[in-house]
Protein backbone atom coordinates (compact mmCIF):
# COMPACT_ATOMS: atom_id res chain seq x y z
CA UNK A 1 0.00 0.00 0.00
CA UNK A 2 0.92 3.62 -1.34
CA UNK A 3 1.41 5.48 2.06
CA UNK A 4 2.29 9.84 1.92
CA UNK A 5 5.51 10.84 2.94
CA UNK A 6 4.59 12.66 5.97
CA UNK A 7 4.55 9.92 9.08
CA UNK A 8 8.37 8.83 7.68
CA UNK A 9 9.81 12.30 7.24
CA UNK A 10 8.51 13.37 10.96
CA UNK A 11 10.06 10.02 12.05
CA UNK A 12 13.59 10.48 9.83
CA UNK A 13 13.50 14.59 11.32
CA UNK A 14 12.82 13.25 14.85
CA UNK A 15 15.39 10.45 14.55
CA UNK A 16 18.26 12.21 12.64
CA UNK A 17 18.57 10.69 9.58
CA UNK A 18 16.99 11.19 6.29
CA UNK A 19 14.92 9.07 3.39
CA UNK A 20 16.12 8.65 0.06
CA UNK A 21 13.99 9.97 -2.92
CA UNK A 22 14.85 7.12 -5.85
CA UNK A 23 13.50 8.43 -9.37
CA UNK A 24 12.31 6.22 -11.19
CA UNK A 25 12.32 5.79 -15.63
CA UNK A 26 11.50 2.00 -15.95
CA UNK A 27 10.72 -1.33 -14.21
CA UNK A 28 13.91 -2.04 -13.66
CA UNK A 29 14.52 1.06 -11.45
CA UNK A 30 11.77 0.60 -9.64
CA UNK A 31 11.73 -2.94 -8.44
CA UNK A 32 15.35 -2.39 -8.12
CA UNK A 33 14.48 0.25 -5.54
CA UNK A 34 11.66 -1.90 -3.66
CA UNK A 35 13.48 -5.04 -3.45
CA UNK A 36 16.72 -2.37 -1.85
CA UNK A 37 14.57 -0.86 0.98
CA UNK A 38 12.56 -3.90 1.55
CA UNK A 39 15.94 -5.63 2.20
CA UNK A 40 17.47 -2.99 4.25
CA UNK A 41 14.06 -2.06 6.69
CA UNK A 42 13.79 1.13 5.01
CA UNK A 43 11.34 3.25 4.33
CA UNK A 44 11.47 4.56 0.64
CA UNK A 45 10.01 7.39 -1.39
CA UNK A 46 10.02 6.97 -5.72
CA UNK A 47 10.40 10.04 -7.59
CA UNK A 48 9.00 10.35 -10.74
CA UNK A 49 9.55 13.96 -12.87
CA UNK A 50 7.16 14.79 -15.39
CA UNK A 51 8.97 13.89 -17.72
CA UNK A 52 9.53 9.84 -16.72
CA UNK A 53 6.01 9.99 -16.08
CA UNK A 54 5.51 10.57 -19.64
CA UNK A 55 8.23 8.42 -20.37
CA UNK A 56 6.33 5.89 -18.74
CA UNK A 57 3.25 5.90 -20.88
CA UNK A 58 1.45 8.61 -17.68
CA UNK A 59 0.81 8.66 -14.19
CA UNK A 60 -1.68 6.07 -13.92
CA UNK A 61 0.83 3.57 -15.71
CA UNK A 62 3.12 4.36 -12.97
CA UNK A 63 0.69 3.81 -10.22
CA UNK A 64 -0.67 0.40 -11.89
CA UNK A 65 2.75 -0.68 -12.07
CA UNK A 66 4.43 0.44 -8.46
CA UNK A 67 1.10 -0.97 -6.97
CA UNK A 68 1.43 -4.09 -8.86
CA UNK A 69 5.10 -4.71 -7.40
CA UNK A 70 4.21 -3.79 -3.71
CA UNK A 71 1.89 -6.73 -3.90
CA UNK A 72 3.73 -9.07 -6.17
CA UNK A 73 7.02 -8.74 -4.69
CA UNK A 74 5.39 -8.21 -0.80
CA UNK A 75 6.80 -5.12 -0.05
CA UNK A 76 5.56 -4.19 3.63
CA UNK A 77 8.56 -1.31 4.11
CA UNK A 78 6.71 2.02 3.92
CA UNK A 79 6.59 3.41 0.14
CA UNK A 80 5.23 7.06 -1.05
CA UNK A 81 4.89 7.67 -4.63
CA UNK A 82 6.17 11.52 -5.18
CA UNK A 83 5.95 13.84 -8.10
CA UNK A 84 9.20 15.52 -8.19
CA UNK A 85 9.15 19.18 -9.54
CA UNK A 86 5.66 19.17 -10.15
CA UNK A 87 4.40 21.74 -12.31
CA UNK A 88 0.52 23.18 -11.01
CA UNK A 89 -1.05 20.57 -13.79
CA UNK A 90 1.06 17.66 -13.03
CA UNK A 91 0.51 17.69 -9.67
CA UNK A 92 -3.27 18.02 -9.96
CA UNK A 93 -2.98 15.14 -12.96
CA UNK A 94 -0.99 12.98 -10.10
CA UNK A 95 -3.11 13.21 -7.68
CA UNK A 96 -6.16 12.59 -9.45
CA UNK A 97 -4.34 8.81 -10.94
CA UNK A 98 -3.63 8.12 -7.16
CA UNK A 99 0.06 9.15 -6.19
CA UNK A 100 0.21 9.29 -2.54
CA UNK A 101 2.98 12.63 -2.89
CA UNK A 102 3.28 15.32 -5.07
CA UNK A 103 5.47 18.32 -4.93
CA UNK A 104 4.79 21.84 -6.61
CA UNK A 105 7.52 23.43 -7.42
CA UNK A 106 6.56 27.04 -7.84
CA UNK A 107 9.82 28.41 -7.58
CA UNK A 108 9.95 29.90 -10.43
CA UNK A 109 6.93 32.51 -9.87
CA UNK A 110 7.31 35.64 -7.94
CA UNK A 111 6.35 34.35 -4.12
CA UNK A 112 3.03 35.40 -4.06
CA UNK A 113 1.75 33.52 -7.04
CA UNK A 114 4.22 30.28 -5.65
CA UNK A 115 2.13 31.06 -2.40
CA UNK A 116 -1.21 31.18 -3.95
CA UNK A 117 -1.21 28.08 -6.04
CA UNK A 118 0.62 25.98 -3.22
CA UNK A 119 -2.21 26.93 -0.69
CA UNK A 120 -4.20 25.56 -3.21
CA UNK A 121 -3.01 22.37 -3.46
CA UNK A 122 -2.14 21.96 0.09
CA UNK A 123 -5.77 22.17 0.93
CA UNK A 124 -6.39 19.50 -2.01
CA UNK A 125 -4.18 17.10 -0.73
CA UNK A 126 -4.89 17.30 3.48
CA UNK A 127 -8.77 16.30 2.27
CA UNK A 128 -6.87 13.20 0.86
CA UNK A 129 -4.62 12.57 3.19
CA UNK A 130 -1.34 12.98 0.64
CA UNK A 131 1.78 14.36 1.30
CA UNK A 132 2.91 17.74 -0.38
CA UNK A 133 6.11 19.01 -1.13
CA UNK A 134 7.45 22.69 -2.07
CA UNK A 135 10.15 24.82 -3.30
CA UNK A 136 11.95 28.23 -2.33
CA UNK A 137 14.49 29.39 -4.23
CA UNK A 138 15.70 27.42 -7.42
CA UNK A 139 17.97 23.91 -7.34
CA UNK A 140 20.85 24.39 -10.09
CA UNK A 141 21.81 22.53 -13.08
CA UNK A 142 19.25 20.64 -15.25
CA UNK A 143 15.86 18.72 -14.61
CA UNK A 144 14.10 17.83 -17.53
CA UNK A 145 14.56 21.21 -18.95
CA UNK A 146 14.62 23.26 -16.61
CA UNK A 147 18.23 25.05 -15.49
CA UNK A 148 18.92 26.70 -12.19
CA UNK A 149 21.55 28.08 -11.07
CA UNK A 150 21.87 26.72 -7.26
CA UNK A 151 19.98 29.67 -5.67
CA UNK A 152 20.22 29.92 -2.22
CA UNK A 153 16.61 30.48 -1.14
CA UNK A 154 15.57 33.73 1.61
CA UNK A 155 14.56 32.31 4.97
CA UNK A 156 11.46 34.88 5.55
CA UNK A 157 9.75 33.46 1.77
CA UNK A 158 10.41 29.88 3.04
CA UNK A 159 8.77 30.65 6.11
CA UNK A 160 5.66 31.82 4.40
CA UNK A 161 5.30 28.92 2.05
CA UNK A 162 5.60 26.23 5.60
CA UNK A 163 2.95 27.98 7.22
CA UNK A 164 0.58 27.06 4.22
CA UNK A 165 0.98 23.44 5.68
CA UNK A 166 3.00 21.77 3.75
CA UNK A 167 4.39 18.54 4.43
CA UNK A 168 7.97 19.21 3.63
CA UNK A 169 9.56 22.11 2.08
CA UNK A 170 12.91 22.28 -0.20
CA UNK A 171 14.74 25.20 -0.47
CA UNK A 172 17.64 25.80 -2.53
CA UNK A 173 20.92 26.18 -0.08
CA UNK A 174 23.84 26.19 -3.28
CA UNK A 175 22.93 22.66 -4.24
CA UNK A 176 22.22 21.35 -7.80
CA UNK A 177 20.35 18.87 -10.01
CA UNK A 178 23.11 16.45 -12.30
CA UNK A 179 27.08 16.53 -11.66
CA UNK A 180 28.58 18.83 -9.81
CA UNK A 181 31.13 21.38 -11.54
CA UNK A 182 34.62 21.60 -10.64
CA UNK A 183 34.67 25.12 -9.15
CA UNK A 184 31.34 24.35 -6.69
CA UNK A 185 31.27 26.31 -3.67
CA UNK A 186 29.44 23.83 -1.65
CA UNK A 187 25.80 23.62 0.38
CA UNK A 188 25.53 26.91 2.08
CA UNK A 189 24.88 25.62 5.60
CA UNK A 190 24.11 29.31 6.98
CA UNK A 191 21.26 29.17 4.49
CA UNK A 192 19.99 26.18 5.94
CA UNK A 193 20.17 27.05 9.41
CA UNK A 194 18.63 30.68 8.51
CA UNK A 195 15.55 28.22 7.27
CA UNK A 196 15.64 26.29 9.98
CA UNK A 197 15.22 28.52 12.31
CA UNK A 198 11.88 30.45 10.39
CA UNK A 199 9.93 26.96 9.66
CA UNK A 200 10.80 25.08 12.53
CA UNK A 201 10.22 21.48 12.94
CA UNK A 202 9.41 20.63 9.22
CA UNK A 203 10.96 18.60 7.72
CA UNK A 204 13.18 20.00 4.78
CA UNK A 205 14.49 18.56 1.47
CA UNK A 206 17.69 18.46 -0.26
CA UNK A 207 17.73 18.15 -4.42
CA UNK A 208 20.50 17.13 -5.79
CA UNK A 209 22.06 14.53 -3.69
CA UNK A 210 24.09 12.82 -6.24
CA UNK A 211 28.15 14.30 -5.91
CA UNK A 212 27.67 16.13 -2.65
CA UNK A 213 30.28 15.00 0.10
CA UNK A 214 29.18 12.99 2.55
CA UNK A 215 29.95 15.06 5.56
CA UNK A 216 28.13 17.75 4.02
CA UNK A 217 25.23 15.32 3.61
CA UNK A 218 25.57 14.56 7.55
CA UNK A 219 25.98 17.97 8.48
CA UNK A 220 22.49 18.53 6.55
CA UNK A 221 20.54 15.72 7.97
CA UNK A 222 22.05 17.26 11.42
CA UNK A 223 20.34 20.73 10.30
CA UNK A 224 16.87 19.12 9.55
CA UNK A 225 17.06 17.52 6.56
CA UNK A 226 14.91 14.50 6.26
CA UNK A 227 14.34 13.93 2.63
CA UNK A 228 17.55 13.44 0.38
CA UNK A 229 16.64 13.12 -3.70
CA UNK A 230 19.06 10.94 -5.84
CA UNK A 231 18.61 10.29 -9.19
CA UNK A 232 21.93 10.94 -11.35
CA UNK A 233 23.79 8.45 -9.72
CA UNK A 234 22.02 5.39 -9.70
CA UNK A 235 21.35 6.76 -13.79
CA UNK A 236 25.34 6.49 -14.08
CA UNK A 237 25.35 3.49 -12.18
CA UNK A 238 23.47 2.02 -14.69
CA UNK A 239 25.37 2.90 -17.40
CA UNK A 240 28.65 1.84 -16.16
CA UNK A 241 27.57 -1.79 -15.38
CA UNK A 242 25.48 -2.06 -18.90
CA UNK A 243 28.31 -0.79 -20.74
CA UNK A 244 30.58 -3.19 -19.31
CA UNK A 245 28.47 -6.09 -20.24
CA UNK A 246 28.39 -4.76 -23.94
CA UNK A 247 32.43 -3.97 -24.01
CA UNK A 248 32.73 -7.87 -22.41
CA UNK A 249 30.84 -9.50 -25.56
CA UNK A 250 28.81 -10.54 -23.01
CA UNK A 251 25.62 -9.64 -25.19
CA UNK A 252 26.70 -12.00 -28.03
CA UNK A 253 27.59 -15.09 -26.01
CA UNK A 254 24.56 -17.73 -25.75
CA UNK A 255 21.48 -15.54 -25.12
CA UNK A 256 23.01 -12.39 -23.78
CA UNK A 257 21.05 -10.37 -26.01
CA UNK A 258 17.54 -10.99 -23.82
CA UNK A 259 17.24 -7.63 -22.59
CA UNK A 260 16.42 -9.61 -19.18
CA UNK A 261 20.03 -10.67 -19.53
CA UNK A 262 21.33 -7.38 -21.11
CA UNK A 263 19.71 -5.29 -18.31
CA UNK A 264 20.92 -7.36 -15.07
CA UNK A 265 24.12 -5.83 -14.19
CA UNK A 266 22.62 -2.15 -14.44
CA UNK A 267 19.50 -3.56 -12.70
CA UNK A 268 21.74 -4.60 -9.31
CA UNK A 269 24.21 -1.65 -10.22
CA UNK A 270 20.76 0.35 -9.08
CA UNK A 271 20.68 -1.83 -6.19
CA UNK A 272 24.11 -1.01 -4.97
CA UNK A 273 24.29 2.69 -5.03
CA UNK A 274 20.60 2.17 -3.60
CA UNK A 275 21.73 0.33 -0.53
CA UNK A 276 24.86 2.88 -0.19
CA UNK A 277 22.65 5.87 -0.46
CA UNK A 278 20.42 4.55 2.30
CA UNK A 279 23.20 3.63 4.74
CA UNK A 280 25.24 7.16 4.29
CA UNK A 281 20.92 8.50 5.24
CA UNK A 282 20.56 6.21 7.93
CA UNK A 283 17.27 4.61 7.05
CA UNK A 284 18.10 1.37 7.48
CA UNK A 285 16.29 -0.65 9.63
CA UNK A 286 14.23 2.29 9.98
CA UNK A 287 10.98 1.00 8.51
């Protein structure tokens, strides 16, 4: 069963360590996800963008199929299904085909308007018992289309978009989407306690997760971070165990060409950086 996000991100906030947001493109990632936090105790939150919900032939394809797995495979570890950088449409679209978490990412509108429409949807989602998500102040690099340039966001603007009620809130403290450049400056941790201080006890979010150190990671989940998103890595993951198999031959001995064949390595690559990702959080054994 779909749960929202809110129970495990109080728990993770209370107990000092944070969940992992997995996106997911394809099966593959996804059961490869389930089958990670189900073997590590761990609760888990899948991230799907707009565009891999497309991707996937749309929302409710997603929902039929992550439902489908929690029963098949007998996951019992908590699981929220999350829109990630939803636009105003998306999330309405998710929520109507049954996603259990959405986030609005209005960061791009002046605050009032970013205000405005995330009340809206806030008031949606407590009627239905889902979890909502939203930004302040852009995340850098690129996510499907959309380029930032690691904003850091201002404290007072955060403060009015967690008094709406949201469930969790991310706000942009230097970090960004994709691989880090050479000349980063790092997470601005003066930022985040700023934040911290205006919104409290919610729980906040950090985009971006794949390249940043992991004391800086720690230092964040010691600031009141509770929700970590990772995506780029377990993408280049992938790619480094299915290229492998291809530079091996290994696709043209016996049946190696059966994508179930082709796509195993990348498929427990996934699982790997999963696992890794969860035990640098601290969710495991969590669930």
């Amino acid at each position: 069963m779909l749960v929202s996000a809110k129970e495990m991100l109080n728990k993770a906030r209370e107990g000092k360590y944070a969940v992992g947001q997995f996106n997911i493109n394809n099966l593959e990632w996804t059961k490869a996800i389930l089958l990670t936090a189900q073997e590590q105790n761990s609760p888990v939150i899948l991230g799907v963008s707009e565009g891999a919900g497309k991707y996937m032939c749309g929302y409710k394809t997603v929902v039929g199929m992550v439902k489908g797995m929690l029963e098949e495979l007998g996951i019992t570890v908590p699981v929220a299904l999350h829109l990630d950088h939803g636009s105003y449409d998306g999330a309405k679209a998710c929520i109507e085909a049954g996603f259990s978490s959405v986030m609005f990412d209005g960061s791009h509108y002046p605050i009032e308007e970013n205000i405005e429409k995330t009340k809206e949807l806030v008031s949606e989602c407590e009627k239905l018992g889902l979890s909502i998500e939203a930004e302040v102040g852009s995340i850098g690099g690129e996510e499907d289309g959309v380029i930032g340039a690691g904003e850091c966001a201002d404290p007072d603007e955060c403060k009015a978009i967690a008094d709406l009620g949201v469930t969790m809130l991310a706000a942009g403290i230097g970090n960004i989407h994709g691989k880090y450049p050479e000349n980063w400056a790092g997470l601005s941790f003066e930022t985040l306690a700023a934040v911290k201080e205006k919104v409290g006890d919610m729980p906040l979010v950090l985009h971006g997760g794949t390249g940043i150190p992991e004391d800086m990671i720690k230092k964040a989940i010691s600031l009141g971070v509770a929700k970590i998103n990772v995506n780029t890595e377990c993408q280049l993951a992938f790619q480094e165990a299915t290229r492998k198999y291809i530079e091996e031959g290994k696709d043209k001995q016996g049946k190696g060409f059966d994508p179930r064949k082709l796509l195993a390595p990348g498929f427990e690559a996934i699982k790997e950086t999963v696992k890794e990702k969860m035990e640098l959080f601290g969710s495991i054994g969590k669930a």
